[in-house]
PDB file of N, CA and C in Angstrom:
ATOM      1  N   UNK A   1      12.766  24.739   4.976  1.00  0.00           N
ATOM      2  CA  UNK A   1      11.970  24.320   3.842  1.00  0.00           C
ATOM      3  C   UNK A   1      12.089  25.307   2.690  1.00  0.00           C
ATOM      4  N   UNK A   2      12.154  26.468   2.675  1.00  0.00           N
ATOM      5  CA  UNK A   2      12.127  27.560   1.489  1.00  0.00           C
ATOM      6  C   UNK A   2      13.373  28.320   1.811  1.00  0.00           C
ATOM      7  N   UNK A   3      14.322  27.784   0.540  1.00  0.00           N
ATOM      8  CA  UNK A   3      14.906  29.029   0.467  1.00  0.00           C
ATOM      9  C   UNK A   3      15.355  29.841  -0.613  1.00  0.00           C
ATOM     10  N   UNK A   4      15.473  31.200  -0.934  1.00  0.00           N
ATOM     11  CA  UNK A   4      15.029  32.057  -1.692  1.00  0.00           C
ATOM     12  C   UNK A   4      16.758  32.682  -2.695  1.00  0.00           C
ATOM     13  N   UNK A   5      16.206  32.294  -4.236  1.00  0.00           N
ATOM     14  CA  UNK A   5      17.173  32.742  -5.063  1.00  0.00           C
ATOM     15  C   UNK A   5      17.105  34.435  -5.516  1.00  0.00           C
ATOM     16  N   UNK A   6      17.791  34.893  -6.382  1.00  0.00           N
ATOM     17  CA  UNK A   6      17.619  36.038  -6.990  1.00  0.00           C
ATOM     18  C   UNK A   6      16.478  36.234  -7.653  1.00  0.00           C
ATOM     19  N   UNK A   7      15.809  37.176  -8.071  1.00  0.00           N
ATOM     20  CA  UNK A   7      14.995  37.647  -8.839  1.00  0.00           C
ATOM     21  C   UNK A   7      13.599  37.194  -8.778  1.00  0.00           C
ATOM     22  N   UNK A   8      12.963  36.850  -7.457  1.00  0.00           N
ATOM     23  CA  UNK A   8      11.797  35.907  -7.350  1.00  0.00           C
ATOM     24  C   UNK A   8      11.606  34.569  -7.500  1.00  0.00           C
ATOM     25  N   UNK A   9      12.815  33.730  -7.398  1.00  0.00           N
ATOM     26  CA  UNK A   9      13.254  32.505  -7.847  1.00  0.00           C
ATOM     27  C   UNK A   9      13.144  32.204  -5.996  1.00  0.00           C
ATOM     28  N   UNK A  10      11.978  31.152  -5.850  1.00  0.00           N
ATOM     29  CA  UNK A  10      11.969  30.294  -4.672  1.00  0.00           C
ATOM     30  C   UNK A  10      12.505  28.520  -4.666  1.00  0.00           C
ATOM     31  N   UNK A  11      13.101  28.119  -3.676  1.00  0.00           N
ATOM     32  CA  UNK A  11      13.203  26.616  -3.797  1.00  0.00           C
ATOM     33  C   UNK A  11      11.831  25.907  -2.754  1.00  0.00           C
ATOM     34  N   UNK A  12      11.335  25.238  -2.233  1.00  0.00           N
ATOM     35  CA  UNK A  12      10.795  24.731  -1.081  1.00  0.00           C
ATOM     36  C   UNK A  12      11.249  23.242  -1.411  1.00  0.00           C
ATOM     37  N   UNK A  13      11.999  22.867  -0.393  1.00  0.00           N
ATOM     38  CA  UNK A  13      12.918  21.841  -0.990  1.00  0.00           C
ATOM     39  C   UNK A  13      11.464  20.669   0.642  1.00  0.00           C
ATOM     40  N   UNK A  14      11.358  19.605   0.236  1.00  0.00           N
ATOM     41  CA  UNK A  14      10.015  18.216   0.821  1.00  0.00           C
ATOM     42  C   UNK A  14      11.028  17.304   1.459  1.00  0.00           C
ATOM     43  N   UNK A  15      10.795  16.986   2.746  1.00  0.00           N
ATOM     44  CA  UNK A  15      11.299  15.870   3.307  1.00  0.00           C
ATOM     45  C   UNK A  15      10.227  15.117   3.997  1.00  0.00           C
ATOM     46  N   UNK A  16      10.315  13.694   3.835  1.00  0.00           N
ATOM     47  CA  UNK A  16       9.580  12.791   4.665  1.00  0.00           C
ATOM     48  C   UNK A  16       8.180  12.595   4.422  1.00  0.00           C
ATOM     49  N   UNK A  17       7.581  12.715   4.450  1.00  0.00           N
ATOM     50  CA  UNK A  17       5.907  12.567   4.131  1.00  0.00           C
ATOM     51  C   UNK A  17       5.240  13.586   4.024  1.00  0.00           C
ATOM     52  N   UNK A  18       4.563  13.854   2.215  1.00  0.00           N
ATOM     53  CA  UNK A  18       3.629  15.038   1.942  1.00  0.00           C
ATOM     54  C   UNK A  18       2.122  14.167   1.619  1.00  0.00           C
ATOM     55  N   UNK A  19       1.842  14.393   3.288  1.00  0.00           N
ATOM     56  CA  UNK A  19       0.500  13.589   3.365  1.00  0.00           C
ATOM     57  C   UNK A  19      -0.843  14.562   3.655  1.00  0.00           C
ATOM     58  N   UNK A  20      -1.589  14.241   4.292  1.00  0.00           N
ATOM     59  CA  UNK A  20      -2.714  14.874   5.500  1.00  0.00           C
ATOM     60  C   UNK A  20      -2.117  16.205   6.314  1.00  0.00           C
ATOM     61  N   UNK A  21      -1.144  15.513   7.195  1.00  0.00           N
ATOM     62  CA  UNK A  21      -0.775  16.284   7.961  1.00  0.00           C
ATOM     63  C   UNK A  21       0.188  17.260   7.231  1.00  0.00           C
ATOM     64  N   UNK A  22       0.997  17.295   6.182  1.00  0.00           N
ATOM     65  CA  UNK A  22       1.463  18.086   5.657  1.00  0.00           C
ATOM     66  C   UNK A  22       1.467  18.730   4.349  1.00  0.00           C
ATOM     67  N   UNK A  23       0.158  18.591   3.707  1.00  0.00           N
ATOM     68  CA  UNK A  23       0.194  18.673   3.179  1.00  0.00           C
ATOM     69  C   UNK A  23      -0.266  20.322   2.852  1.00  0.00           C
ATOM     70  N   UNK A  24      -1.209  21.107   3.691  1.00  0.00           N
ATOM     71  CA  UNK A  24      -1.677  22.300   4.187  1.00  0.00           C
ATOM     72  C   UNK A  24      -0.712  22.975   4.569  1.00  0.00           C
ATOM     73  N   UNK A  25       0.817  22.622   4.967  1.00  0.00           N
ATOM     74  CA  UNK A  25       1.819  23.622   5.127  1.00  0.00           C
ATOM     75  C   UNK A  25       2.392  24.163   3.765  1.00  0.00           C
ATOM     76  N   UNK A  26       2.245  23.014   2.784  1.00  0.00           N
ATOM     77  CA  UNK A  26       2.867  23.460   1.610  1.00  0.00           C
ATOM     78  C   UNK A  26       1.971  24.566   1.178  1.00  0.00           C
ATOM     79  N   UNK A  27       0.575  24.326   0.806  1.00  0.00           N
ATOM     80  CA  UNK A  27      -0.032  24.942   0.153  1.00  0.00           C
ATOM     81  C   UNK A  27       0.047  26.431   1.100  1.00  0.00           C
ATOM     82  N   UNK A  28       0.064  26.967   2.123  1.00  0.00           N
ATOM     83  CA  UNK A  28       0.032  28.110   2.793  1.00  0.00           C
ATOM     84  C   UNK A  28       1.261  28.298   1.963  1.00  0.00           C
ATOM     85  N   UNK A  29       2.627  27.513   2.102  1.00  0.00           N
ATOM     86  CA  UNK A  29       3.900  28.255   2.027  1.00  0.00           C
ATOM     87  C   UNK A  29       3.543  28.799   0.316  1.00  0.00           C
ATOM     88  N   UNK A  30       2.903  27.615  -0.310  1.00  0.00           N
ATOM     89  CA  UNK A  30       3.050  28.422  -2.074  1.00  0.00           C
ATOM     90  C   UNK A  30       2.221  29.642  -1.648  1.00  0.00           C
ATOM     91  N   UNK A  31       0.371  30.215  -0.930  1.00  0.00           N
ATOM     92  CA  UNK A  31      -0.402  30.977  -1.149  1.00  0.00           C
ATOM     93  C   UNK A  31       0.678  32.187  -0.720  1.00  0.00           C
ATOM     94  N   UNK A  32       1.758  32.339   0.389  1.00  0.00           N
ATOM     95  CA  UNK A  32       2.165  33.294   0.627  1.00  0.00           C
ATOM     96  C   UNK A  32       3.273  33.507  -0.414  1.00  0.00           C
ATOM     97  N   UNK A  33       4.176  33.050  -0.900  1.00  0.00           N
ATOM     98  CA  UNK A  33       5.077  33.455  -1.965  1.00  0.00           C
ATOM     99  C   UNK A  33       4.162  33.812  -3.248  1.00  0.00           C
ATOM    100  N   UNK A  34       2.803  33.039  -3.751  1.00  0.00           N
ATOM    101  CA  UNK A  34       2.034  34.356  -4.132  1.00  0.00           C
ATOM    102  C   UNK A  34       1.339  35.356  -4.401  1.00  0.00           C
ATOM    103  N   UNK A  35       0.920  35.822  -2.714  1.00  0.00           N
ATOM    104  CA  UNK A  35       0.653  36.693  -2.554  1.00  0.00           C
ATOM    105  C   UNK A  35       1.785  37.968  -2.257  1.00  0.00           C
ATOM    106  N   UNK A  36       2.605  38.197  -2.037  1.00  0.00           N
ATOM    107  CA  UNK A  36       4.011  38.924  -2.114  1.00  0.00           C
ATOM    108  C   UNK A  36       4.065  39.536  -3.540  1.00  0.00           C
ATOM    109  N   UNK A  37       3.499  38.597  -4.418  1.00  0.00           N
ATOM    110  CA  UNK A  37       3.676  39.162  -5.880  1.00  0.00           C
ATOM    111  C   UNK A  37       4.930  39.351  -6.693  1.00  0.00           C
ATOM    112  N   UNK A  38       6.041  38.528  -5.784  1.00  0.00           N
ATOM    113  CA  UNK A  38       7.272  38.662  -6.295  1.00  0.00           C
ATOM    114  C   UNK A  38       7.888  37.588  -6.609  1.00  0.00           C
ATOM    115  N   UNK A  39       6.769  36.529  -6.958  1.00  0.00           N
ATOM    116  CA  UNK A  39       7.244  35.215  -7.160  1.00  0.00           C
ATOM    117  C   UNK A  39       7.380  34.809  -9.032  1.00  0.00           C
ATOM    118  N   UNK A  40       8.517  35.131  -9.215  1.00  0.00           N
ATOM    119  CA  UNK A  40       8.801  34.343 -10.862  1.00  0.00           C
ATOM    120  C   UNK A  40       9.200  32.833 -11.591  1.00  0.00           C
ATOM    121  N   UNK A  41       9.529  32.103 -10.098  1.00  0.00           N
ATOM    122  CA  UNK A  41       9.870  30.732 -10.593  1.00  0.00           C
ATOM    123  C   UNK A  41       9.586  29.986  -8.779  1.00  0.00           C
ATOM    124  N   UNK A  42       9.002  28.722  -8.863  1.00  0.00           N
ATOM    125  CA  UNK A  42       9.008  28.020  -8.020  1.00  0.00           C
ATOM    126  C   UNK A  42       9.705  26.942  -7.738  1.00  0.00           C
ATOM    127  N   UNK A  43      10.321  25.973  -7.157  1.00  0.00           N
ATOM    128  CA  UNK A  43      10.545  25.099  -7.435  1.00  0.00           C
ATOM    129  C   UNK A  43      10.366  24.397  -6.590  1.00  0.00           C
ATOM    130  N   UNK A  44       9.409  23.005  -6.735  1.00  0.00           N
ATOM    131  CA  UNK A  44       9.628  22.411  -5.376  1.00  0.00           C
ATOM    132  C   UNK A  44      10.557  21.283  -5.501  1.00  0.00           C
ATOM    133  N   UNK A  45      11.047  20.754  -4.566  1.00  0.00           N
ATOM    134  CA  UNK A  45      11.971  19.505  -4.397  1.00  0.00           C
ATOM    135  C   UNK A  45      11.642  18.537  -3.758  1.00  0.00           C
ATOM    136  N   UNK A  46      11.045  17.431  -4.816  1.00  0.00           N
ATOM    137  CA  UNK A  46      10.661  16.008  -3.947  1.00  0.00           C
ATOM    138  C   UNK A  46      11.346  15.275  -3.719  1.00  0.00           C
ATOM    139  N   UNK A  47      12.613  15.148  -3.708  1.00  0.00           N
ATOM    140  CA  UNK A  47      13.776  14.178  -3.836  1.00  0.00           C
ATOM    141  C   UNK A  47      13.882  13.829  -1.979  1.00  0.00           C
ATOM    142  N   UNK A  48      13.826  14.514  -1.454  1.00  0.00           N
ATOM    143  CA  UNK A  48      13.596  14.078  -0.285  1.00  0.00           C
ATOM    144  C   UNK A  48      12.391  13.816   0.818  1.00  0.00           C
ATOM    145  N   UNK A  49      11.527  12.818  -0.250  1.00  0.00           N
ATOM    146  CA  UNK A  49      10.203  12.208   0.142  1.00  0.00           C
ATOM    147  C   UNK A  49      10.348  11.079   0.198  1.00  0.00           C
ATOM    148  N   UNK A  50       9.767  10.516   0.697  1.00  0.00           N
ATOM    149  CA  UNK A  50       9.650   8.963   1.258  1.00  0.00           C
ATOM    150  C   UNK A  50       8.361   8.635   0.915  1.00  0.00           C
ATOM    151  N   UNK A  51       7.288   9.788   0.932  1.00  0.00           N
ATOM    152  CA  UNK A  51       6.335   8.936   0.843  1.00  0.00           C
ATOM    153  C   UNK A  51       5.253  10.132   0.135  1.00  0.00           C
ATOM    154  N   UNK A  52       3.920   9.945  -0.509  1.00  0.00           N
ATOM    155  CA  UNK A  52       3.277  10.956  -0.848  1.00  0.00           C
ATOM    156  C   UNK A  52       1.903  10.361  -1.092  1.00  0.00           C
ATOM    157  N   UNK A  53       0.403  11.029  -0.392  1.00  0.00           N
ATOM    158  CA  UNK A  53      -0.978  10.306  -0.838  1.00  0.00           C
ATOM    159  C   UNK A  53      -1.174  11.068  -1.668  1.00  0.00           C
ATOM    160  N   UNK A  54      -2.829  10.642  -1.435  1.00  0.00           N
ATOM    161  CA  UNK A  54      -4.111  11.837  -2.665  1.00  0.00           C
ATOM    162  C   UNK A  54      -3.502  13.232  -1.890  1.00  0.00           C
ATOM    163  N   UNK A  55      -3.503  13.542  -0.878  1.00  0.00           N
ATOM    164  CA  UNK A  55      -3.984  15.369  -0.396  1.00  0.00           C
ATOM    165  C   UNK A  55      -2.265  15.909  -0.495  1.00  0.00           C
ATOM    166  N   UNK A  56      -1.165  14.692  -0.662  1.00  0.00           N
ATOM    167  CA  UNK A  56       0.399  15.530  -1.387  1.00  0.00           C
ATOM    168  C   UNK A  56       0.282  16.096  -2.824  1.00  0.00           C
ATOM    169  N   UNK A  57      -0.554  15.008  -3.326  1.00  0.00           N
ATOM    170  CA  UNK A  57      -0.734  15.176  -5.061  1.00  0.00           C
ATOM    171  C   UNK A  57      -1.967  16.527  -4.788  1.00  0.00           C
ATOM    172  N   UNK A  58      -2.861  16.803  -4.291  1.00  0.00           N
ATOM    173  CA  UNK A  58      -3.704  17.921  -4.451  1.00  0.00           C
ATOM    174  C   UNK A  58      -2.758  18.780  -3.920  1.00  0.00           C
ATOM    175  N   UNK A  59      -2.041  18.882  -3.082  1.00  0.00           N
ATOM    176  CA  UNK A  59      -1.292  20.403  -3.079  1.00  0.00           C
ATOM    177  C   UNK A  59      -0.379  20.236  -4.394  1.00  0.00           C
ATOM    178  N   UNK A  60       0.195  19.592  -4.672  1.00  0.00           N
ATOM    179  CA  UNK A  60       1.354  19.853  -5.439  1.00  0.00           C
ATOM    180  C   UNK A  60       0.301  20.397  -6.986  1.00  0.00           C
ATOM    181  N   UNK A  61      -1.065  19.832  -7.188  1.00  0.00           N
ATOM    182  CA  UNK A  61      -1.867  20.258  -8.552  1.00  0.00           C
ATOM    183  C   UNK A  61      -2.242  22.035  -7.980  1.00  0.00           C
ATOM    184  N   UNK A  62      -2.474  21.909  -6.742  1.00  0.00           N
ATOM    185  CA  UNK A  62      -2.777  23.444  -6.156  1.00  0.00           C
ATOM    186  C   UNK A  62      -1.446  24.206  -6.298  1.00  0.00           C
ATOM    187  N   UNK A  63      -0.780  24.037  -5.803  1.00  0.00           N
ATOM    188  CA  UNK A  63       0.928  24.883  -6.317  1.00  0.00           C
ATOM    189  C   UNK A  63       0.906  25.329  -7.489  1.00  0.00           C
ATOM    190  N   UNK A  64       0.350  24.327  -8.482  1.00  0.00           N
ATOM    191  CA  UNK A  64       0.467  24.213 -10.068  1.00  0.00           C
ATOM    192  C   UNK A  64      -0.358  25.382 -10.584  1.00  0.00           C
ATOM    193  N   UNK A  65      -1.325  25.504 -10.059  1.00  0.00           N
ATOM    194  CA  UNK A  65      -1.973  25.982 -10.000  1.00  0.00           C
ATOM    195  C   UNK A  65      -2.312  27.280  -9.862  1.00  0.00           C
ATOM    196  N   UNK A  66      -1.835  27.230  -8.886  1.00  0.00           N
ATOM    197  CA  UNK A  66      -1.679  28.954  -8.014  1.00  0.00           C
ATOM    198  C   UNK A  66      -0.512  29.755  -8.333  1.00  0.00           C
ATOM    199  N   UNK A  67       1.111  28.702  -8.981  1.00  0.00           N
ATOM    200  CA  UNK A  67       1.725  29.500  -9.538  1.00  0.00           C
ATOM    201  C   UNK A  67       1.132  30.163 -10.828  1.00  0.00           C
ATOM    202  N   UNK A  68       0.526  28.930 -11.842  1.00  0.00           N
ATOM    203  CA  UNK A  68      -0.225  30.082 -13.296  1.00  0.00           C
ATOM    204  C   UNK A  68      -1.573  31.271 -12.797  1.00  0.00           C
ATOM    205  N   UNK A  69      -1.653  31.178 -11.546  1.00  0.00           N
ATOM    206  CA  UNK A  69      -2.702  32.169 -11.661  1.00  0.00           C
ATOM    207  C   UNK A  69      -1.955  33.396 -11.280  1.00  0.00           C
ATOM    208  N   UNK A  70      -0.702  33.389 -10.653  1.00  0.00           N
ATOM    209  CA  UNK A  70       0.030  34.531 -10.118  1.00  0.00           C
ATOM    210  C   UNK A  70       0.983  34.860 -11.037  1.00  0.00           C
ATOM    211  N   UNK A  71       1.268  34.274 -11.967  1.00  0.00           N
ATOM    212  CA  UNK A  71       1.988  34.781 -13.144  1.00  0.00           C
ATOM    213  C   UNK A  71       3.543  33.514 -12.957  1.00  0.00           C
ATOM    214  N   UNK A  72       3.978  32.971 -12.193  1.00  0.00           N
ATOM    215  CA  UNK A  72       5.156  32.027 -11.816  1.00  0.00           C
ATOM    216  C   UNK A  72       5.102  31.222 -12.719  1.00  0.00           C
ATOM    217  N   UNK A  73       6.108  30.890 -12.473  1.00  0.00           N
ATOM    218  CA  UNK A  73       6.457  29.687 -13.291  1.00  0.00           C
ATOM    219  C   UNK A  73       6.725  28.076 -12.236  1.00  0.00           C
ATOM    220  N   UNK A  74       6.599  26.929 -12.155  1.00  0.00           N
ATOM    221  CA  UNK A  74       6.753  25.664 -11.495  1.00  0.00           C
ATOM    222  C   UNK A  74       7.451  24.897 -12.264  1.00  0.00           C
ATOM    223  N   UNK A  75       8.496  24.787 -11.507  1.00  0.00           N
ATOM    224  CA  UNK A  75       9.663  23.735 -11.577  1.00  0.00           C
ATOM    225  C   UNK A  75       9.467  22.177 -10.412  1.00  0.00           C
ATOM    226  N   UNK A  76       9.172  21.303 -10.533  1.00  0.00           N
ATOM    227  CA  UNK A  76       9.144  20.031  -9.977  1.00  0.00           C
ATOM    228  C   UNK A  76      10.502  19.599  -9.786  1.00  0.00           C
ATOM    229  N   UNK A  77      11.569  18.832  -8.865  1.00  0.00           N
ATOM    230  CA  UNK A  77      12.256  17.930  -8.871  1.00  0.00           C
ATOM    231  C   UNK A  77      11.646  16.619  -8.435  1.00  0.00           C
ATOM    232  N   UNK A  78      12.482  15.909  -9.478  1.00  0.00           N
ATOM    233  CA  UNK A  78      11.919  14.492  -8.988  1.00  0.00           C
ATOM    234  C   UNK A  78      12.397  14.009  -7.940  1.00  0.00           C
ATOM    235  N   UNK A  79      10.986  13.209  -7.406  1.00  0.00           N
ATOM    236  CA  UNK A  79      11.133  12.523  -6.097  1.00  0.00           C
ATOM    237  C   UNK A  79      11.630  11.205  -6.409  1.00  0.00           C
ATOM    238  N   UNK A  80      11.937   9.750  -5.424  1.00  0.00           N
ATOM    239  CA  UNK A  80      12.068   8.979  -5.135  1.00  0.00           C
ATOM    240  C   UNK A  80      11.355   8.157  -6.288  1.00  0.00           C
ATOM    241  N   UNK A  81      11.449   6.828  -7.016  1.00  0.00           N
ATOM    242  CA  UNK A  81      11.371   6.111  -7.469  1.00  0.00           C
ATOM    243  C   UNK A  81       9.636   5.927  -7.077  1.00  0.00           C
ATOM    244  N   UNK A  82       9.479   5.678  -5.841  1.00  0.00           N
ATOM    245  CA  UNK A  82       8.011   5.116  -4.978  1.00  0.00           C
ATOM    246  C   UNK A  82       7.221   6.522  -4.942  1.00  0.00           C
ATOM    247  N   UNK A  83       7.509   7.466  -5.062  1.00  0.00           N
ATOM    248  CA  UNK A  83       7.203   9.050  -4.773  1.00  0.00           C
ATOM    249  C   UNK A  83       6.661   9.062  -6.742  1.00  0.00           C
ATOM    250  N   UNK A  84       7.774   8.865  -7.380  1.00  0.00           N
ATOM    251  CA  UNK A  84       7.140   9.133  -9.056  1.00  0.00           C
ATOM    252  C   UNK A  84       6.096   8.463  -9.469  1.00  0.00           C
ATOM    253  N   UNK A  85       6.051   7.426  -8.987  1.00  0.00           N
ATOM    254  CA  UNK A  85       5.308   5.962  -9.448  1.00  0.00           C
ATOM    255  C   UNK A  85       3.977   6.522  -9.283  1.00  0.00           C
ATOM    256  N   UNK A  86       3.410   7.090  -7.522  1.00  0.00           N
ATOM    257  CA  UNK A  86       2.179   7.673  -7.359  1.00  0.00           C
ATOM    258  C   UNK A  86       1.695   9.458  -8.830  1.00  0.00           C
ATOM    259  N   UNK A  87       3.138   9.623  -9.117  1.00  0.00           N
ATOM    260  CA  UNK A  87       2.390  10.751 -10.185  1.00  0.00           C
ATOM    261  C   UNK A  87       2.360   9.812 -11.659  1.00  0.00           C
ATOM    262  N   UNK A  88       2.748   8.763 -11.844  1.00  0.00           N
ATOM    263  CA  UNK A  88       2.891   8.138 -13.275  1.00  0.00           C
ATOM    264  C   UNK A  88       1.246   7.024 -13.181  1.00  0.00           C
ATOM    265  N   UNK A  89       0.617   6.522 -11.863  1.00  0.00           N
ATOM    266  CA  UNK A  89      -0.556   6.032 -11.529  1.00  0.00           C
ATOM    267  C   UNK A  89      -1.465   6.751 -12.129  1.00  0.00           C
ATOM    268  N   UNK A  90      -1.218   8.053 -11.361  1.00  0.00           N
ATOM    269  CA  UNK A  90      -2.707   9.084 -11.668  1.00  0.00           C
ATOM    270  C   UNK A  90      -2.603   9.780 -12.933  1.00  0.00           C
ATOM    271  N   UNK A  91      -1.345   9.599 -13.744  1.00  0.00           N
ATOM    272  CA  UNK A  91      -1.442  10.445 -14.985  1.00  0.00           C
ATOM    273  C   UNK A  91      -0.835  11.418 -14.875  1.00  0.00           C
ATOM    274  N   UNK A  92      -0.656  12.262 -13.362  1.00  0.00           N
ATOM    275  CA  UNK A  92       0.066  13.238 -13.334  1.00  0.00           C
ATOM    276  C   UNK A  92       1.221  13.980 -13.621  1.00  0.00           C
ATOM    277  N   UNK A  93       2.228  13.050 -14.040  1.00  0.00           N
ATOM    278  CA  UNK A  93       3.873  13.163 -14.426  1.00  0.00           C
ATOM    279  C   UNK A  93       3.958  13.300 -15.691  1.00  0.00           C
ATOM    280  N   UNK A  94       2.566  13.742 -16.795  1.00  0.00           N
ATOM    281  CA  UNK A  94       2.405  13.432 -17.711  1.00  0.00           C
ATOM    282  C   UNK A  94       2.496  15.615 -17.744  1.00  0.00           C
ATOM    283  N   UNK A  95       1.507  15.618 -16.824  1.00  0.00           N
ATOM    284  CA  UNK A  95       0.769  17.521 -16.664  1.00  0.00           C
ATOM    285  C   UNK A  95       1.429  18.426 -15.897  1.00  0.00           C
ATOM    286  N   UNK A  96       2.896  17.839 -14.920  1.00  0.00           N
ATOM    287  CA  UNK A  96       3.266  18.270 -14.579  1.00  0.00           C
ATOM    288  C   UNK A  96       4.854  18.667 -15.112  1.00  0.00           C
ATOM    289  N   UNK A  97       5.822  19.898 -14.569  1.00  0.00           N
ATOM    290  CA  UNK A  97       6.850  19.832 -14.915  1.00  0.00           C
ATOM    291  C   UNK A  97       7.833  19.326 -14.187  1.00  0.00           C
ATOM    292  N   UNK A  98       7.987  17.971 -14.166  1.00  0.00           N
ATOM    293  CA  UNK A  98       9.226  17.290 -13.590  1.00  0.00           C
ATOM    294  C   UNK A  98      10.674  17.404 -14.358  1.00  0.00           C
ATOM    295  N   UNK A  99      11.504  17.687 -13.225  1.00  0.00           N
ATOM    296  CA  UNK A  99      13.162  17.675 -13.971  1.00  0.00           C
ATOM    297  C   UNK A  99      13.647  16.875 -12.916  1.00  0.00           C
ATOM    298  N   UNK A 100      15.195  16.297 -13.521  1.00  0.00           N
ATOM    299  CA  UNK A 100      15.923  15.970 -12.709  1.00  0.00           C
ATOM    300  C   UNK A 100      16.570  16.771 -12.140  1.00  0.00           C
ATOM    301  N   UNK A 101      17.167  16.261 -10.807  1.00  0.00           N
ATOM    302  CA  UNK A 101      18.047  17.435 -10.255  1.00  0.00           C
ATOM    303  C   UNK A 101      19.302  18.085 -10.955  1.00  0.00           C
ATOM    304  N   UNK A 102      19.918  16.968 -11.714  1.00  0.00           N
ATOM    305  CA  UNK A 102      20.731  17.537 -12.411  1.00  0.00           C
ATOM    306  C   UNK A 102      20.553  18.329 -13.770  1.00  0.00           C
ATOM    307  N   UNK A 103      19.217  17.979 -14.044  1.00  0.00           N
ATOM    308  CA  UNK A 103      18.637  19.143 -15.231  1.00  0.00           C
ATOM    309  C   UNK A 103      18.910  20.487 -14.579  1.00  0.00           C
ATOM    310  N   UNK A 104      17.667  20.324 -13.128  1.00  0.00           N
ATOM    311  CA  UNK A 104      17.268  21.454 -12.396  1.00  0.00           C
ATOM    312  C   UNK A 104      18.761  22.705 -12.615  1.00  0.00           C
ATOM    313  N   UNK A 105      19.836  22.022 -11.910  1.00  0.00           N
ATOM    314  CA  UNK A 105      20.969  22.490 -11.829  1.00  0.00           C
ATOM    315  C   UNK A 105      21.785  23.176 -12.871  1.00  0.00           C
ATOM    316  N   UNK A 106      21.460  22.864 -14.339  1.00  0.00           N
ATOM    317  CA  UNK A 106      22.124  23.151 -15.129  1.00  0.00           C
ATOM    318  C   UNK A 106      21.397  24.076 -15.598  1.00  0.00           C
ATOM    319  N   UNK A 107      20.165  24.513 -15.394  1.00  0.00           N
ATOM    320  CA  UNK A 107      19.275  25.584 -16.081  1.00  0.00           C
ATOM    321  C   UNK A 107      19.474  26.537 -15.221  1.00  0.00           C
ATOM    322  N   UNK A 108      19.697  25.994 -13.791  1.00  0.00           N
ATOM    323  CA  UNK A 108      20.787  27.832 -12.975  1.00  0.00           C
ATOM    324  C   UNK A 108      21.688  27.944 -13.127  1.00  0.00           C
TER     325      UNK A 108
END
């Protein structure tokens, strides 16, 4: 799930369902990258989701979150067509920073 670029640059790349049950792994994995204090860019990767509720969208606003309180920066990849739709419902795709992967790619 995480793997780690130069200079405090993390990926945590999402497969399969960021629901209930998984949704508490993410948020531990963001609280520990920053608490380390060596975190300058995040990025998560939804492109390999299938599916996402309310408590995927509260970690991913908590990520958001917890990177501006630690000084990081959050990078989003977009998920799945059915995966965007739930952040374009709630307004969210509006507050968040979504890129494409091939944006993502060209800014490393």
């Amino acid at each position: 799930m995480e793997q780690q670029g130069g200079d405090g640059e993390f990926v945590l790349s999402l497969a399969g369902e960021l629901d209930i049950d998984s949704s508490a792994r993410l948020q531990k994995a963001v609280a520990r990258l920053c608490a380390n204090g060596a975190l300058s860019r995040l990025t998560i990767d939804l492109s390999g989701l299938d599916f996402i509720d309310s408590t995927g969208l509260a970690a991913i606003v908590f990520a958001s979150k917890l990177c501006e309180r630690c000084g990081g920066e959050l990078e989003l990849i977009r998920g799945p067509d059915t995966v965007q739709q739930v952040f374009a419902l709630t307004g969210l795709a509006e507050h968040l920073p979504f890129r494409n992967a091939e944006e993502a790619a060209a800014i490393d």
